[in-house]
N, C-alpha and C. Protein backbone atom coordinates (compact mmCIF):
# COMPACT_ATOMS: atom_id res chain seq x y z
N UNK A 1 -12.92 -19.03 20.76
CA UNK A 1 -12.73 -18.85 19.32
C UNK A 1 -12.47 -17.37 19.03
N UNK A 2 -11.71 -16.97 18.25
CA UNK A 2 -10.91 -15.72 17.60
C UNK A 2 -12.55 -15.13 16.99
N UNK A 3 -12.49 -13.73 16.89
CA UNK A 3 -13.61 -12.92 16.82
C UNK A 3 -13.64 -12.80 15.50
N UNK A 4 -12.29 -13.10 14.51
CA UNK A 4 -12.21 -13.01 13.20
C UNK A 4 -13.06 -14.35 12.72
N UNK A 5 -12.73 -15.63 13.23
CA UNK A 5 -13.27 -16.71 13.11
C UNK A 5 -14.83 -16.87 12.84
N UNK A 6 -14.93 -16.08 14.15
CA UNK A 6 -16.40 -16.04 14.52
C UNK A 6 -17.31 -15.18 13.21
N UNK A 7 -17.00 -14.28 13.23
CA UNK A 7 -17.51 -13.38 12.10
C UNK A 7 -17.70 -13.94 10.40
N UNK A 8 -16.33 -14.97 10.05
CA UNK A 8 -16.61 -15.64 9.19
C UNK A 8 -17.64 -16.86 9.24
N UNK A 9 -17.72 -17.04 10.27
CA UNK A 9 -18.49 -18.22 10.63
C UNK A 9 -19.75 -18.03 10.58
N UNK A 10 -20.30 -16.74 10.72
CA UNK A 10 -21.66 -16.10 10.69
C UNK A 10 -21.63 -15.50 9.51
N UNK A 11 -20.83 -15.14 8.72
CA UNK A 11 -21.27 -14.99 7.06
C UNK A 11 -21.50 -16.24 6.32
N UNK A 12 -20.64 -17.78 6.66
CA UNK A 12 -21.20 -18.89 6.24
C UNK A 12 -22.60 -19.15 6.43
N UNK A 13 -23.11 -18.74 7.45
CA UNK A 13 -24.26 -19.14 7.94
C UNK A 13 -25.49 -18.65 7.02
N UNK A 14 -24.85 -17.07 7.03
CA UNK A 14 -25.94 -16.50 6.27
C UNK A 14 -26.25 -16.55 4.95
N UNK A 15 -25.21 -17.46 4.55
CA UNK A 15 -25.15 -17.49 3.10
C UNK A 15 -25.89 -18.78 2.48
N UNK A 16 -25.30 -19.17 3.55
CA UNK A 16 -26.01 -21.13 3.56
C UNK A 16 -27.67 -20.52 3.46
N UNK A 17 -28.20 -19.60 3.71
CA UNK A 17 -29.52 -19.40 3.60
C UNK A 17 -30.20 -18.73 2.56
N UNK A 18 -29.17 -18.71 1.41
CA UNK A 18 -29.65 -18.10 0.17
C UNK A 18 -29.42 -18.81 -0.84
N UNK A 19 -30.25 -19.03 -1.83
CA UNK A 19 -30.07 -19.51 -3.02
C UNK A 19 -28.77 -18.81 -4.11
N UNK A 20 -27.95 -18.97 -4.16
CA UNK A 20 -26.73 -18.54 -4.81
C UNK A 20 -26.99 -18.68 -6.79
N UNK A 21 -26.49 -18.20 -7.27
CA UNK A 21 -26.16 -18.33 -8.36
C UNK A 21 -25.94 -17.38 -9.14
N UNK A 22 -25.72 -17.38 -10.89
CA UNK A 22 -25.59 -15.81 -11.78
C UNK A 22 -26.64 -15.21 -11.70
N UNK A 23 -28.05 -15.71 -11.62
CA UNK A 23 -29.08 -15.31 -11.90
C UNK A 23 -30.00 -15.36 -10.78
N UNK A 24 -29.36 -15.32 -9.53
CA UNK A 24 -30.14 -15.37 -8.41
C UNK A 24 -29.55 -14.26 -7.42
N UNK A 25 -28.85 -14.97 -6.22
CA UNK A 25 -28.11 -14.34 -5.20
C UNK A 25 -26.94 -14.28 -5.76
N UNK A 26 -26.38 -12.58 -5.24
CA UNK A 26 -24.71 -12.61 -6.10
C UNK A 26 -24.52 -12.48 -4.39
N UNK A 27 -23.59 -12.19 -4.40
CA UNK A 27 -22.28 -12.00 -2.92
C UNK A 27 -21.51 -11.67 -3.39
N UNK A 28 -20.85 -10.33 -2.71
CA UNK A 28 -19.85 -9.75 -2.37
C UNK A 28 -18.95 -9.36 -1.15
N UNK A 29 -17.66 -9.26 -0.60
CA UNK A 29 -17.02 -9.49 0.31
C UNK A 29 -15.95 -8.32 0.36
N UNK A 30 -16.21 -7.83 1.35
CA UNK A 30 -15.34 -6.30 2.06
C UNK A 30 -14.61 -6.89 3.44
N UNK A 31 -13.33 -6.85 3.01
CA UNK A 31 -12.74 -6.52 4.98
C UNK A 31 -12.11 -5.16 5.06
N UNK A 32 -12.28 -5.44 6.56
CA UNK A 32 -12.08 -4.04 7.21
C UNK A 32 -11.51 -3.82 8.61
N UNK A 33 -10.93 -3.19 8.58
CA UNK A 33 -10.09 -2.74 10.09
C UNK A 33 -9.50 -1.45 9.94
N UNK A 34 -7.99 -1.32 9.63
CA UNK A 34 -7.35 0.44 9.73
C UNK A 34 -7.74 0.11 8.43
N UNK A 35 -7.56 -0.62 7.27
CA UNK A 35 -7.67 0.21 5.61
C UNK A 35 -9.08 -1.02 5.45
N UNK A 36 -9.51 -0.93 4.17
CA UNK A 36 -10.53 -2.08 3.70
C UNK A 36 -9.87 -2.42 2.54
N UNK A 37 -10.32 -4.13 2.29
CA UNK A 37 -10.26 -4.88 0.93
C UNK A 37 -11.03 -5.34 0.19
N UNK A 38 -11.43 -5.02 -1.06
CA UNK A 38 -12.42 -5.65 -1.63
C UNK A 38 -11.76 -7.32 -2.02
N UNK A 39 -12.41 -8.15 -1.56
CA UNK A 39 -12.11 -9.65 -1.27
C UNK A 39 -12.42 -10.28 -2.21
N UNK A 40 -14.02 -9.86 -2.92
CA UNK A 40 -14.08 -10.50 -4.17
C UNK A 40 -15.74 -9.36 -4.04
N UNK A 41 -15.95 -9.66 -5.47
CA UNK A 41 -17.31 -8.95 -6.11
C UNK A 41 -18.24 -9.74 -6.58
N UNK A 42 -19.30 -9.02 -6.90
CA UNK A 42 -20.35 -9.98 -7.27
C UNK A 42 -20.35 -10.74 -8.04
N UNK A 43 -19.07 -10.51 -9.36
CA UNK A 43 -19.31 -11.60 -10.39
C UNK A 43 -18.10 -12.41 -10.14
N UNK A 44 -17.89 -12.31 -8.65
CA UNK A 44 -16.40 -13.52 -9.12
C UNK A 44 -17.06 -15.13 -8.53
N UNK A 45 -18.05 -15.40 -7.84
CA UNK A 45 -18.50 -16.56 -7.05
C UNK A 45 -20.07 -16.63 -8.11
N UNK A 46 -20.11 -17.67 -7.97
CA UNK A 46 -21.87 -18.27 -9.08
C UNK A 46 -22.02 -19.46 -8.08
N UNK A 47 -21.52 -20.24 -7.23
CA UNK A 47 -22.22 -21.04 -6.32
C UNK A 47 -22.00 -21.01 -5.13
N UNK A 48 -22.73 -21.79 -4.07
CA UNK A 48 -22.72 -20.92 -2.78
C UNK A 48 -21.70 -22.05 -2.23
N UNK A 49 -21.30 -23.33 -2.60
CA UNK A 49 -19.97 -23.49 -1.89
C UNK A 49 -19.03 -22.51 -2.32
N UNK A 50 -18.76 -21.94 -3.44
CA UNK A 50 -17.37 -21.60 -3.91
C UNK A 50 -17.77 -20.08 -2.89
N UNK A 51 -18.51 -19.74 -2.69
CA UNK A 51 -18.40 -18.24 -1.84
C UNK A 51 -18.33 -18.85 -0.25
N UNK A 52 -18.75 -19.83 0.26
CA UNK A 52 -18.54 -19.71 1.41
C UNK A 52 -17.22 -20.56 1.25
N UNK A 53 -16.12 -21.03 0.60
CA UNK A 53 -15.19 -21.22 0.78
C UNK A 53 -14.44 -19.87 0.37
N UNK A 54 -14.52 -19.28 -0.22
CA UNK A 54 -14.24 -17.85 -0.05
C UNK A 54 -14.24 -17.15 1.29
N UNK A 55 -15.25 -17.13 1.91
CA UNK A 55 -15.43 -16.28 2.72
C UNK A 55 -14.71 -17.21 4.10
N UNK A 56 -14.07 -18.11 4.26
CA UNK A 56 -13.71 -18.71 5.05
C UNK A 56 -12.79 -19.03 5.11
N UNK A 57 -11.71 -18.38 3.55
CA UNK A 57 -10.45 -18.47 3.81
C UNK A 57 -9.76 -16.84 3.83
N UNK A 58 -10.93 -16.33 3.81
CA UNK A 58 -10.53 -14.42 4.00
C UNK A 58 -9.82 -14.36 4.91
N UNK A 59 -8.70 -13.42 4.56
CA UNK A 59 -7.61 -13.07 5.72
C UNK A 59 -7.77 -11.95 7.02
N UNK A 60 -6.98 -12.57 7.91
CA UNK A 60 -7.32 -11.25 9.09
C UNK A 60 -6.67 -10.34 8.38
N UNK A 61 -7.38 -8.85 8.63
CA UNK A 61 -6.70 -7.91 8.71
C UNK A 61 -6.04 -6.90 9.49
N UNK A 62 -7.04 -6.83 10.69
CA UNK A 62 -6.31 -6.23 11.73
C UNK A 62 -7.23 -6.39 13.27
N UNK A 63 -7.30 -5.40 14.04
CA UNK A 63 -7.53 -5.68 15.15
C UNK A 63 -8.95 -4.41 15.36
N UNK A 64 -8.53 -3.49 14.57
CA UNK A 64 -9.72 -2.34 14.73
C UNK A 64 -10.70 -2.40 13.59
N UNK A 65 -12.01 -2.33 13.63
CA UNK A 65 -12.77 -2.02 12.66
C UNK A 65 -13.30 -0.23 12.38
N UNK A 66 -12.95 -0.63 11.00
CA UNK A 66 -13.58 1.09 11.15
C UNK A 66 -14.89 0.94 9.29
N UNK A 67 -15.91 0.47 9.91
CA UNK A 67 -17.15 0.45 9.10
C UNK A 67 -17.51 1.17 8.30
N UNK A 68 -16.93 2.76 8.83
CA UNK A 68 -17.29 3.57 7.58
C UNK A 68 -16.75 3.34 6.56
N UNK A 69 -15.07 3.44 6.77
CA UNK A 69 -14.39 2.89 5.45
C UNK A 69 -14.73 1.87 4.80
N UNK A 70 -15.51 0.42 5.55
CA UNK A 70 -15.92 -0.35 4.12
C UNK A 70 -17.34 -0.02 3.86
N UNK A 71 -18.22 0.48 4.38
CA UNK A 71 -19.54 1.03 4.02
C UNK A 71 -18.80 1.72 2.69
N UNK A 72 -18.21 2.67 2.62
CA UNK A 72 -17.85 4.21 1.27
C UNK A 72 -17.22 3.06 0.99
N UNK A 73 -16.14 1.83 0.97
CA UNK A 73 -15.81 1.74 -0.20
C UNK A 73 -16.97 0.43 -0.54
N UNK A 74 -17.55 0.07 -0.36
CA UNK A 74 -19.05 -0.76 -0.87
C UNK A 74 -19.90 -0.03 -1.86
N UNK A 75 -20.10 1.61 -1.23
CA UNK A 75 -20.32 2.33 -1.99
C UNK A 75 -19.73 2.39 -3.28
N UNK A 76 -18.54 2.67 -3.51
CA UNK A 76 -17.85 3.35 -4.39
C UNK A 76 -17.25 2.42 -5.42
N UNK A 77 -17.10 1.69 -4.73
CA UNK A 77 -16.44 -0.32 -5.50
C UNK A 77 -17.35 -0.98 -6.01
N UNK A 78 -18.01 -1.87 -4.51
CA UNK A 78 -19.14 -2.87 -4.75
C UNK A 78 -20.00 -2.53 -5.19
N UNK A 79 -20.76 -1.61 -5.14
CA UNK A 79 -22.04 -1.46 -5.50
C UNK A 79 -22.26 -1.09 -6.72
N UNK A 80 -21.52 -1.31 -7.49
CA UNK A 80 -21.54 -0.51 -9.25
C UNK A 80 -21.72 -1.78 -10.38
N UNK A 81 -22.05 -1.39 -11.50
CA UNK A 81 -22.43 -2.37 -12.93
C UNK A 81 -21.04 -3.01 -12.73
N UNK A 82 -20.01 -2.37 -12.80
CA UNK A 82 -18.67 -3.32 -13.35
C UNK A 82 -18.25 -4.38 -11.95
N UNK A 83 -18.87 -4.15 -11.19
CA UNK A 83 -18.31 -5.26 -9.69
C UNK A 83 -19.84 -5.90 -9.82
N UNK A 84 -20.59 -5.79 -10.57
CA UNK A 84 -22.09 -7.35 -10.79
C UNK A 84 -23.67 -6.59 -10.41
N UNK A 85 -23.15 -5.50 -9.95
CA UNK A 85 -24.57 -4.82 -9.36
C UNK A 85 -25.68 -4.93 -10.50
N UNK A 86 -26.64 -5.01 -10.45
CA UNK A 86 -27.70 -5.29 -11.51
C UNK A 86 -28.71 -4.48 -11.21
C-alpha cells in the first residue's frame, strides 16, 4: 500500500476515536510535501463521517515532506479564531 494511503488511513483511525461535532471535536487538515495546503479548517466538517470522508479523498501532493512548512502554516492559518480555533 502507497505511504500516502497509509497515512490517510491512520488519520481515519484517529478520528474514528473522537467524538466530532460544532461543539465538541473540530478537525482540521494540512498537506504537505515541497509547498503545504490547507485542506479544510475547523469550521468546515461538524460530523465525523463528513471529515473522515474528507480526509480520505485528500490529494497526493508530492513525494517529500517538509513538516516545518505545515507546522508554521498550522501556525499561521489553522490555528486562529477565523479557521474555528476557540
Amino acid at each position: 500500500m502507497d505511504v500516502h494511503f497509509q497515512s490517510l488511513d491512520f488519520a481515519v483511525n484517529v478520528v474514528k476515536g473522537f467524538d466530532i461535532g460544532k461543539d465538541k471535536v473540530r478537525v482540521g487538515m494540512i498537506s504537505f510535501s515541497t509547498s503545504t495546503k490547507l485542506v479544510f479548517d475547523f469550521n468546515r466538517y461538524n460530523t465525523k463521517d463528513a471529515v473522515m470522508n474528507a480526509i480520505s479523498k485528500a490529494p497526493k501532493e508530492g513525494l517529500s515532506t517538509y513538516t516545518d512548512r505545515a507546522l508554521d502554516q498550522a501556525r499561521t492559518e489553522l490555528f486562529q479564531a477565523r479557521s474555528g480555533l476557540r
